[in-house]
Protein backbone atom coordinates (compact mmCIF):
# COMPACT_ATOMS: atom_id res chain seq x y z
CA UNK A 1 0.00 0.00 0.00
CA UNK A 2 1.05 3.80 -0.28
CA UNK A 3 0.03 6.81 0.71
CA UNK A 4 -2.69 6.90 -1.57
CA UNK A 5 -4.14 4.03 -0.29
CA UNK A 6 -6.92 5.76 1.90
CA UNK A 7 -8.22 8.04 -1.03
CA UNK A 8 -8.78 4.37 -3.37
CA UNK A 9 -11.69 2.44 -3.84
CA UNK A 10 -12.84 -0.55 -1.86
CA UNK A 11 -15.20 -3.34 -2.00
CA UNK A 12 -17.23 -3.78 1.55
CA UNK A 13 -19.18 -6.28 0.00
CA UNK A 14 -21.33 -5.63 -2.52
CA UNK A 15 -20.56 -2.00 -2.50
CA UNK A 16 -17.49 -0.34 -4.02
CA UNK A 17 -16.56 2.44 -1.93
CA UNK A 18 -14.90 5.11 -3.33
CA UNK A 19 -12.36 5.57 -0.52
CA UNK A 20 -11.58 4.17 2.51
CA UNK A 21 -12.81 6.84 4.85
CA UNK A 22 -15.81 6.45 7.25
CA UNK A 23 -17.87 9.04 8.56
CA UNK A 24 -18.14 7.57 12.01
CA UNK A 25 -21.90 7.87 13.47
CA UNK A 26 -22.27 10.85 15.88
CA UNK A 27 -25.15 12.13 17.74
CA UNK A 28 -26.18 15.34 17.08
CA UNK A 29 -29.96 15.83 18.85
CA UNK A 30 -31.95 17.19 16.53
CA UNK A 31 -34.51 14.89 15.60
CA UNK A 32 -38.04 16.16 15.83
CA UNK A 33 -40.92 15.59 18.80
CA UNK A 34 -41.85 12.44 16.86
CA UNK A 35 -38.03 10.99 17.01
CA UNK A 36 -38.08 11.28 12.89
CA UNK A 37 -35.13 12.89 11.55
CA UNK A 38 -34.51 16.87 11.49
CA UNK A 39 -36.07 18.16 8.03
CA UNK A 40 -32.07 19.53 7.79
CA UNK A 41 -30.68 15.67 8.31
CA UNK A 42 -30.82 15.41 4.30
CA UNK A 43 -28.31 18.21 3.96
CA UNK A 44 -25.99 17.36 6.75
CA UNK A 45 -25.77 13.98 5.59
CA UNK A 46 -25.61 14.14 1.59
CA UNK A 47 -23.16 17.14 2.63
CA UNK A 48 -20.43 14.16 3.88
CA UNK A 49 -21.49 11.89 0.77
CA UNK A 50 -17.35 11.66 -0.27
CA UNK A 51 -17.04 9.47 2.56
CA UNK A 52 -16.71 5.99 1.56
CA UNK A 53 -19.27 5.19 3.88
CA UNK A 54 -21.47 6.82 6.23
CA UNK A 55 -22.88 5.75 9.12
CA UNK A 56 -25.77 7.62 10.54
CA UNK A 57 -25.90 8.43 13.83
CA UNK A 58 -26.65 6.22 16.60
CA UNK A 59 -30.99 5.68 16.19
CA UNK A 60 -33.11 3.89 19.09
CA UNK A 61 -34.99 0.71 17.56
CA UNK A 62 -37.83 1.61 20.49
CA UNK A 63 -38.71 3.88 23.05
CA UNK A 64 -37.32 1.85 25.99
CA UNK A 65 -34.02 2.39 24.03
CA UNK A 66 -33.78 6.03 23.88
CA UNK A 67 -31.58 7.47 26.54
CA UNK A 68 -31.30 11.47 25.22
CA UNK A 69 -33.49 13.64 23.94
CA UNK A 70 -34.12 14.22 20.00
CA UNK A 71 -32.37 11.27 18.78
CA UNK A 72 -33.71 9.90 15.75
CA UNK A 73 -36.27 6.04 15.80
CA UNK A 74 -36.56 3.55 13.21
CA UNK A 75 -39.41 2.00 14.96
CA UNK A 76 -42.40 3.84 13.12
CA UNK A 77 -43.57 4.44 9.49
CA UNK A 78 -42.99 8.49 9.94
CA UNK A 79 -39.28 7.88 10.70
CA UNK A 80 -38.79 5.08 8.20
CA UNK A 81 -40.41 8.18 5.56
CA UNK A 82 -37.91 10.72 7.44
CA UNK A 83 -34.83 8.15 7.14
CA UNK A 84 -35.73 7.83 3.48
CA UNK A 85 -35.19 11.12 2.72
CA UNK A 86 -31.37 10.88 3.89
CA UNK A 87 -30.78 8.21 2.11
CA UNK A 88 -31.97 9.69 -1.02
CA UNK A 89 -29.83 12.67 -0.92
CA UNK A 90 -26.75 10.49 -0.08
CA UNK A 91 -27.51 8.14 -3.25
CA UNK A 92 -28.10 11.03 -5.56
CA UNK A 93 -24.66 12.15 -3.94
CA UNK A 94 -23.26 8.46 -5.09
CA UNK A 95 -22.49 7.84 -1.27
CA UNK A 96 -23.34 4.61 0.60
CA UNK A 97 -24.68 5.01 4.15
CA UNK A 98 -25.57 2.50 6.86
CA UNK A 99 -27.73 2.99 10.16
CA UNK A 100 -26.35 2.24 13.44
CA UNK A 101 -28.99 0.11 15.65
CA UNK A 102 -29.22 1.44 19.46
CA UNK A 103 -30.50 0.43 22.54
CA UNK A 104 -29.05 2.64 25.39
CA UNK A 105 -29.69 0.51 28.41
CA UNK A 106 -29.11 1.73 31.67
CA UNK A 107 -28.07 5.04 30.05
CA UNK A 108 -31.33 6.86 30.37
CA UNK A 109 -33.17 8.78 32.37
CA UNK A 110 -37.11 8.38 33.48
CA UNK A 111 -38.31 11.02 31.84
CA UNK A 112 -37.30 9.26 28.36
CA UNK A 113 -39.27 6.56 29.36
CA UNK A 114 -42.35 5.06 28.64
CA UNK A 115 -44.86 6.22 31.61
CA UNK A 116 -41.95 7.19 33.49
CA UNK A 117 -40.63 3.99 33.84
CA UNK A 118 -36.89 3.01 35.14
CA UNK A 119 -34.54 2.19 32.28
CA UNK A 120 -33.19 -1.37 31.73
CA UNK A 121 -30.04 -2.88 32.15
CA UNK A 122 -28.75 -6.44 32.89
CA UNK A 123 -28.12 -5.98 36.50
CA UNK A 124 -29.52 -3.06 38.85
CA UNK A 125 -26.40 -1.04 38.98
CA UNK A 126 -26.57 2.79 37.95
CA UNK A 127 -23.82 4.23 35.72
CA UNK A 128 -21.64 7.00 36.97
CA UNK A 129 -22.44 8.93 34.04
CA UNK A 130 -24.80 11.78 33.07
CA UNK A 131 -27.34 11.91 29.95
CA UNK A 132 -29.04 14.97 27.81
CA UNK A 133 -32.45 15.40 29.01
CA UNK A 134 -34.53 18.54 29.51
CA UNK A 135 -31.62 20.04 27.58
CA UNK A 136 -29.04 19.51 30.18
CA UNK A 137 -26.90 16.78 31.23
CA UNK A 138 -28.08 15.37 34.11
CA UNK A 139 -27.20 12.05 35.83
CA UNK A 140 -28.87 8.56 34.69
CA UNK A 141 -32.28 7.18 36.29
CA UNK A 142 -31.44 4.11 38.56
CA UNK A 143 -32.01 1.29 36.22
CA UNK A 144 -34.13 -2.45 36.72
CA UNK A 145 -32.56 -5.68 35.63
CA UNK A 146 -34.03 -6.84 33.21
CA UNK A 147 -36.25 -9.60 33.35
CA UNK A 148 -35.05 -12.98 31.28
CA UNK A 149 -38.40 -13.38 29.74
CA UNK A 150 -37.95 -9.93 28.32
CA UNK A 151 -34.49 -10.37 26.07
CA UNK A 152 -36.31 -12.03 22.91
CA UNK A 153 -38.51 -8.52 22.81
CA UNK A 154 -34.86 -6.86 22.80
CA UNK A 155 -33.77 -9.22 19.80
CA UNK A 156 -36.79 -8.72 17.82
CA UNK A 157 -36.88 -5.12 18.15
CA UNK A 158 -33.27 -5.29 16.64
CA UNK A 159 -34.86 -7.30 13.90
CA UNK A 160 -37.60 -5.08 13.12
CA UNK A 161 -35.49 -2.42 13.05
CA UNK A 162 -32.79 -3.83 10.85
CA UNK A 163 -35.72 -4.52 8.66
CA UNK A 164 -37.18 -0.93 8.78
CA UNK A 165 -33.56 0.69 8.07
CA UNK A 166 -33.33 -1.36 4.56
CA UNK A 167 -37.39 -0.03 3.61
CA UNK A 168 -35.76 3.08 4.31
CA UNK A 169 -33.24 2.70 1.72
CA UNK A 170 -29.81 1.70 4.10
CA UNK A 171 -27.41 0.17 2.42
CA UNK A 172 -26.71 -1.81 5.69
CA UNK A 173 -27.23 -1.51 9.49
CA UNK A 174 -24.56 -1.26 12.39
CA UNK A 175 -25.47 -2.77 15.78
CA UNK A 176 -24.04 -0.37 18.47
CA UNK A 177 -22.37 -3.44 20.52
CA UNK A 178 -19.85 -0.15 22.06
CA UNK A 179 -19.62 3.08 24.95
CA UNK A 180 -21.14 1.71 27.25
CA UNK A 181 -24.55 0.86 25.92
CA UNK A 182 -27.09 -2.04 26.48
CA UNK A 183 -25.00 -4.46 24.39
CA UNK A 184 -22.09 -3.76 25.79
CA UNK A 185 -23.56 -3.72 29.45
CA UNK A 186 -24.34 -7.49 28.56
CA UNK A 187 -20.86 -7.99 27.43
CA UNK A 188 -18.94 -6.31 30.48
CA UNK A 189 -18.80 -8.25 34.20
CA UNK A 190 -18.39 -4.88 36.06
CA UNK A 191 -22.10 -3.93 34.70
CA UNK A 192 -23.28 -7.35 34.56
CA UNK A 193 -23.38 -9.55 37.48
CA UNK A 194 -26.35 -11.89 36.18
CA UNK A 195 -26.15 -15.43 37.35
CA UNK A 196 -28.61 -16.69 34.49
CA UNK A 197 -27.90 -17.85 30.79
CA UNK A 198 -27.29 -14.44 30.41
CA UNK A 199 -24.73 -13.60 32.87
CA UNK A 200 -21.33 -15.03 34.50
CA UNK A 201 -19.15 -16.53 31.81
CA UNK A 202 -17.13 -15.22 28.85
CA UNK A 203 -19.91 -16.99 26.67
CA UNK A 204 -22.98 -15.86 28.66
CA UNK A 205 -22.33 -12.09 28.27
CA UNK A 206 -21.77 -12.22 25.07
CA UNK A 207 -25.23 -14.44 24.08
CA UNK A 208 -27.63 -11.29 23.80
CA UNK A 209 -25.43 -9.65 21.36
CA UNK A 210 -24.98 -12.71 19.54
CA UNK A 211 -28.88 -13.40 20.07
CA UNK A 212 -29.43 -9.89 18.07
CA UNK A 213 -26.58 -10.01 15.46
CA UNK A 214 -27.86 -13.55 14.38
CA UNK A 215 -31.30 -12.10 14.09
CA UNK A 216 -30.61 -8.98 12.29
CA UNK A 217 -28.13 -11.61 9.61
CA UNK A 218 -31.69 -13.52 9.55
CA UNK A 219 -33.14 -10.40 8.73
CA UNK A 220 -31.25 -8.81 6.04
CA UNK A 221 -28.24 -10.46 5.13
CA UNK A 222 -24.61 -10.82 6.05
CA UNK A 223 -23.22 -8.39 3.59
CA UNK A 224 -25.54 -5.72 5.19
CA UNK A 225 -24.85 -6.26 8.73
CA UNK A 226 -21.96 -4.61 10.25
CA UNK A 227 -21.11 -4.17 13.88
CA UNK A 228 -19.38 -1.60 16.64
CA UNK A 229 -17.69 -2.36 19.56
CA UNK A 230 -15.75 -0.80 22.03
CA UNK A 231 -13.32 -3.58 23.99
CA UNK A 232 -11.66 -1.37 26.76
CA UNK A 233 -13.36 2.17 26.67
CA UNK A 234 -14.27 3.17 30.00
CA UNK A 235 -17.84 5.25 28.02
CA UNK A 236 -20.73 5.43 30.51
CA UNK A 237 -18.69 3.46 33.40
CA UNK A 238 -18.43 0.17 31.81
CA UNK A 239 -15.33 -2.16 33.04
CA UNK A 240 -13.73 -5.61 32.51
CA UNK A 241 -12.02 -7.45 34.49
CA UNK A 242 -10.55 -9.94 31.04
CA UNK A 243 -11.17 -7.71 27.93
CA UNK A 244 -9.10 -10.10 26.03
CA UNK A 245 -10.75 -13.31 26.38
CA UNK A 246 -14.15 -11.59 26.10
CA UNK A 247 -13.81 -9.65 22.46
CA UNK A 248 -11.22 -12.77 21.06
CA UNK A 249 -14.49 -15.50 21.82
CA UNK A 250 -16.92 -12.71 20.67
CA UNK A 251 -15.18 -11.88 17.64
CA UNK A 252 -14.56 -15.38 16.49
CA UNK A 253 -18.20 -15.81 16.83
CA UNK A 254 -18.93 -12.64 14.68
CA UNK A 255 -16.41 -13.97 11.76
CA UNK A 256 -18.53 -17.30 11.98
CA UNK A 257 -21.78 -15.12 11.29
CA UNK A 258 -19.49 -13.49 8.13
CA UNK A 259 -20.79 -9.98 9.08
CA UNK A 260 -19.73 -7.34 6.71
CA UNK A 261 -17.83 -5.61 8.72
CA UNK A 262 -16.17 -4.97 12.44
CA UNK A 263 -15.94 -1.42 13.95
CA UNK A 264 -13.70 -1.16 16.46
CA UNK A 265 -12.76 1.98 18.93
CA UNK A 266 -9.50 1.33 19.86
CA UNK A 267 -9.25 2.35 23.26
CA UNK A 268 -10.92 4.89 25.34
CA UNK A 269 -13.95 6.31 23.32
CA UNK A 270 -13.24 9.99 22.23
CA UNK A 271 -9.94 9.88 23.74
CA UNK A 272 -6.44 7.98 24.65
CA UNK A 273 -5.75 5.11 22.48
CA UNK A 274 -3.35 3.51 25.16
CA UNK A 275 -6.21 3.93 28.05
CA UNK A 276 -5.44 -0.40 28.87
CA UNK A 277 -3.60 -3.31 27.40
CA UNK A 278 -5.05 -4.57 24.77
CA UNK A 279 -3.77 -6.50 21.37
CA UNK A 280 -6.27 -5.22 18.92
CA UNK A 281 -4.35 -7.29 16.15
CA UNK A 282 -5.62 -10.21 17.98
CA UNK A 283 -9.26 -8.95 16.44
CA UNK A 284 -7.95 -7.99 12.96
CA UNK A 285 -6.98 -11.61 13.17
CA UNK A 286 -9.98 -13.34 13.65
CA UNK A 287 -11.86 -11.46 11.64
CA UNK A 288 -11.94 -12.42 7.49
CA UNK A 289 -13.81 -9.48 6.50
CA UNK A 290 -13.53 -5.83 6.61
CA UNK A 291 -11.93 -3.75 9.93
CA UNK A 292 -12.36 -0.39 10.03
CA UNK A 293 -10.38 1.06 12.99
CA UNK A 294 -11.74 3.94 14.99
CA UNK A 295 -10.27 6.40 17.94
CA UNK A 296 -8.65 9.40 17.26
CA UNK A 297 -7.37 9.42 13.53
CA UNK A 298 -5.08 11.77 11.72
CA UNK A 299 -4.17 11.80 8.22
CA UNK A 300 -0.71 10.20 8.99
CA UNK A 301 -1.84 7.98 11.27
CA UNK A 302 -4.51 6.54 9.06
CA UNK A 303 -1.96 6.55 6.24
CA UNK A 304 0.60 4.17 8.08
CA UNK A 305 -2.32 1.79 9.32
CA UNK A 306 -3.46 1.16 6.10
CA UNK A 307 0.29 0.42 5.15
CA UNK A 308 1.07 -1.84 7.81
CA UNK A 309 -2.26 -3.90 7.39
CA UNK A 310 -3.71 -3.04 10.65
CA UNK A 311 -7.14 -1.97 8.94
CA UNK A 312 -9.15 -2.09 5.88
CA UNK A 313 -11.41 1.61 6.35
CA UNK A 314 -10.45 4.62 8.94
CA UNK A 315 -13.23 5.73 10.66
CA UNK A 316 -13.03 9.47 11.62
CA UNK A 317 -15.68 11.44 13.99
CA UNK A 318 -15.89 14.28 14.88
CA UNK A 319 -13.71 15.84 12.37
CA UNK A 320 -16.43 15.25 9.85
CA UNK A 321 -18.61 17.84 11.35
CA UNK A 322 -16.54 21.31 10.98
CA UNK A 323 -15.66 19.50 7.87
CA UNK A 324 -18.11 18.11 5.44
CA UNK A 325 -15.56 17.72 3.14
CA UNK A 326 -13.12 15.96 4.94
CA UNK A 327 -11.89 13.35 2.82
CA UNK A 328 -11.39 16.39 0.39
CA UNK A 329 -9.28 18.46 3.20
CA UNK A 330 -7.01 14.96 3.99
CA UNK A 331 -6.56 14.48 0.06
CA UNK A 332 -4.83 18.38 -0.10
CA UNK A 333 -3.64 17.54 3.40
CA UNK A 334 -4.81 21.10 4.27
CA UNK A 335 -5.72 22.53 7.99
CA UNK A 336 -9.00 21.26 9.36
CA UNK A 337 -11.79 23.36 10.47
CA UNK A 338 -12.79 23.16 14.43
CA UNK A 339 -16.76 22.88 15.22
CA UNK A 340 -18.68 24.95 17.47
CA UNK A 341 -18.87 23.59 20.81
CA UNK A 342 -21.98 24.71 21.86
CA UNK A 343 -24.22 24.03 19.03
CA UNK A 344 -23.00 20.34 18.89
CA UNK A 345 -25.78 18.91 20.58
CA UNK A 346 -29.64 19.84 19.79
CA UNK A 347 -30.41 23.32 17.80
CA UNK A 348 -31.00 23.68 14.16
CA UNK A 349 -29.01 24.69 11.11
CA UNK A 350 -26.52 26.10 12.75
CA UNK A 351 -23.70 24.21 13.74
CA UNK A 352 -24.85 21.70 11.53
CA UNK A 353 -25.21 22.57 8.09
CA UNK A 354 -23.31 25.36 7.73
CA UNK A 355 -19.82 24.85 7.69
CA UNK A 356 -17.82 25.85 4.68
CA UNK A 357 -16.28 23.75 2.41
CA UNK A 358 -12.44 23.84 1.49
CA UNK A 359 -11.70 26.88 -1.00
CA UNK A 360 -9.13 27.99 -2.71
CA UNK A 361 -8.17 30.36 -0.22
CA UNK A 362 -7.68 27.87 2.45
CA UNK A 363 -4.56 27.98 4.67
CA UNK A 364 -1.48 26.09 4.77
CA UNK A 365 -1.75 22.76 6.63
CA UNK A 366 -0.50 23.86 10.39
């Protein structure tokens, strides 16, 4: 590989992408009352169609999975119709974009909830870690364990809304398996202290997420399922006391299912990539198909993974919102734009469409 390498197609399945840049999902709180997507969603996403592929931002598959307010549903027919509209614009771009799946868990706060109700989780303990409600951040609701009888309802609401995401013209769906979520809450012994089927051993964590990502396979396909996870961020107060023998069994387990891809953060979500130890080549490994490596990113950085064959796709976040054309900016390896803090989460157009695109009088790379 050289240093083109990032800027070149590639084939994630059935799709040829025309580089091998992600737009890695990011909430932005602006969905409407009725959880469909903002009327300025079309823009902001057909904006960032030179990504090789996009992945929309992280979208409750039901109510009980919402856990901040204004993110976007697939669980009804009005936000299938508002989905489709995004999708649209990102086709007419010639972009590809998948949906990530998301139930939040024990990250939510009663006032999300159905009737008021206490968010879910797989054991009763609360998260040190705050939520957007009532636009502010306030700390999470004290959560209820969830019942056993209860878990196929999870894994058909991840079918259904696999199944809604493709009528609403996805290329693919992501399940958020990552941060801290319900998922990964299921995966992690220092939020999950079950003594079921569901709890205890290496293999019990992991069955719910393999329970879903086998459904969602059933659902759609392989070659449109694609999956995120997070092995030792410390998001939303998640722990484990043997990352390594829990993401090397559930990876092998994800090749077998011959997902499209794995999404990994590579260490601590949003920020240091060294945060434990951690042999992420161990995953890369196991896993035949494609890798797209997330956490922090820079042009040289993504450059040299691609050359030493540590990834197939780069996955960059925030970046991508001061910069809709970011793949653009890394190809003229020019200076990046910063966002505006305080319009990052809820408002409207600003801070959300209407950042500039590179010019001719851009400045010097610094």
């Amino acid at each position: 590989m050289n240093d083109e390498t990032l800027f070149e197609p590639y084939s994630l399945g059935s799709l040829t992408l025309s580089n091998r840049i992600v737009m890695a999902p990011l909430t932005r709180n602006r969905a409407r009352a009725d959880f469909v997507p903002s009327e300025f969603a079309a823009t902001y996403y057909s904006q960032r169609a030179s990504a090789g592929l996009l992945i929309a931002e992280a979208t409750q598959i039901s109510q009980q999975g919402q856990g901040y307010q204004d993110t976007p549903g697939i669980y009804t027919q009005a936000q299938i119709e508002g989905w489709r509209t995004v999708t649209e614009a990102v086709h007419a771009k010639g972009g590809h974009i998948f949906l990530q799946l998301w139930h939040v868990g024990r990250v939510s706060h009663v006032d999300l909830q159905e009737n008021g109700a206490a968010p879910v989780a797989p054991s009763a303990i609360r998260a040190a870690t705050k939520v957007f409600v009532n636009n502010n951040f306030v700390d999470v609701s004290a959560p209820r364990a969830l019942e056993i009888s209860e878990l196929a309802g999870i894994v058909n609401a991840f079918r259904q809304a696999a199944k809604n995401a493709i009528v609403a013209g996805f290329d693919g769906v992501e399940i958020h398996g990552a941060n801290g979520y319900l998922l990964d809450q299921f995966l992690k012994d220092g939020a999950n202290v079950r003594t079921d089927a569901y709890g205890g051993s290496v293999e019990n964590r992991a069955r719910l997420l393999l329970e879903v990502t086998a459904a969602v396979v059933d659902e759609i396909g392989a070659e449109r399922t694609g999956i995120r996870i997070s092995p030792v961020s410390p998001a939303n107060d998640v722990s484990s006391t043997a990352p390594q023998a829990q993401f090397d069994y559930l990876v092998d387990q994800l090749d077998a299912l011959g997902l499209v891809y794995l999404h990994v953060v590579e260490g601590s979500t949003g920020g240091p990539r060294d945060v434990a130890p951690f042999d992420f080549g161990s995953l890369r490994q196991r896993f035949k198909n494609t890798y797209i490596a997330n956490n922090g990113y820079d042009l040289n950085l993504a450059i040299s993974t691609l050359a030493e064959d540590k990834a197939d796709l780069i996955a960059f976040g925030r970046p991508f919102i001061g910069n809709p054309d970011l793949v653009e900016r890394l190809k003229a390896d020019v200076a990046l734009s910063a966002f505006n803090p305080a319009t990052l989460y809820g408002g409207g157009a600003a801070g959300y469409i209407d950042y500039p695109r590179l010019t001719e009088s851009a400045h010097p790379k610094y």
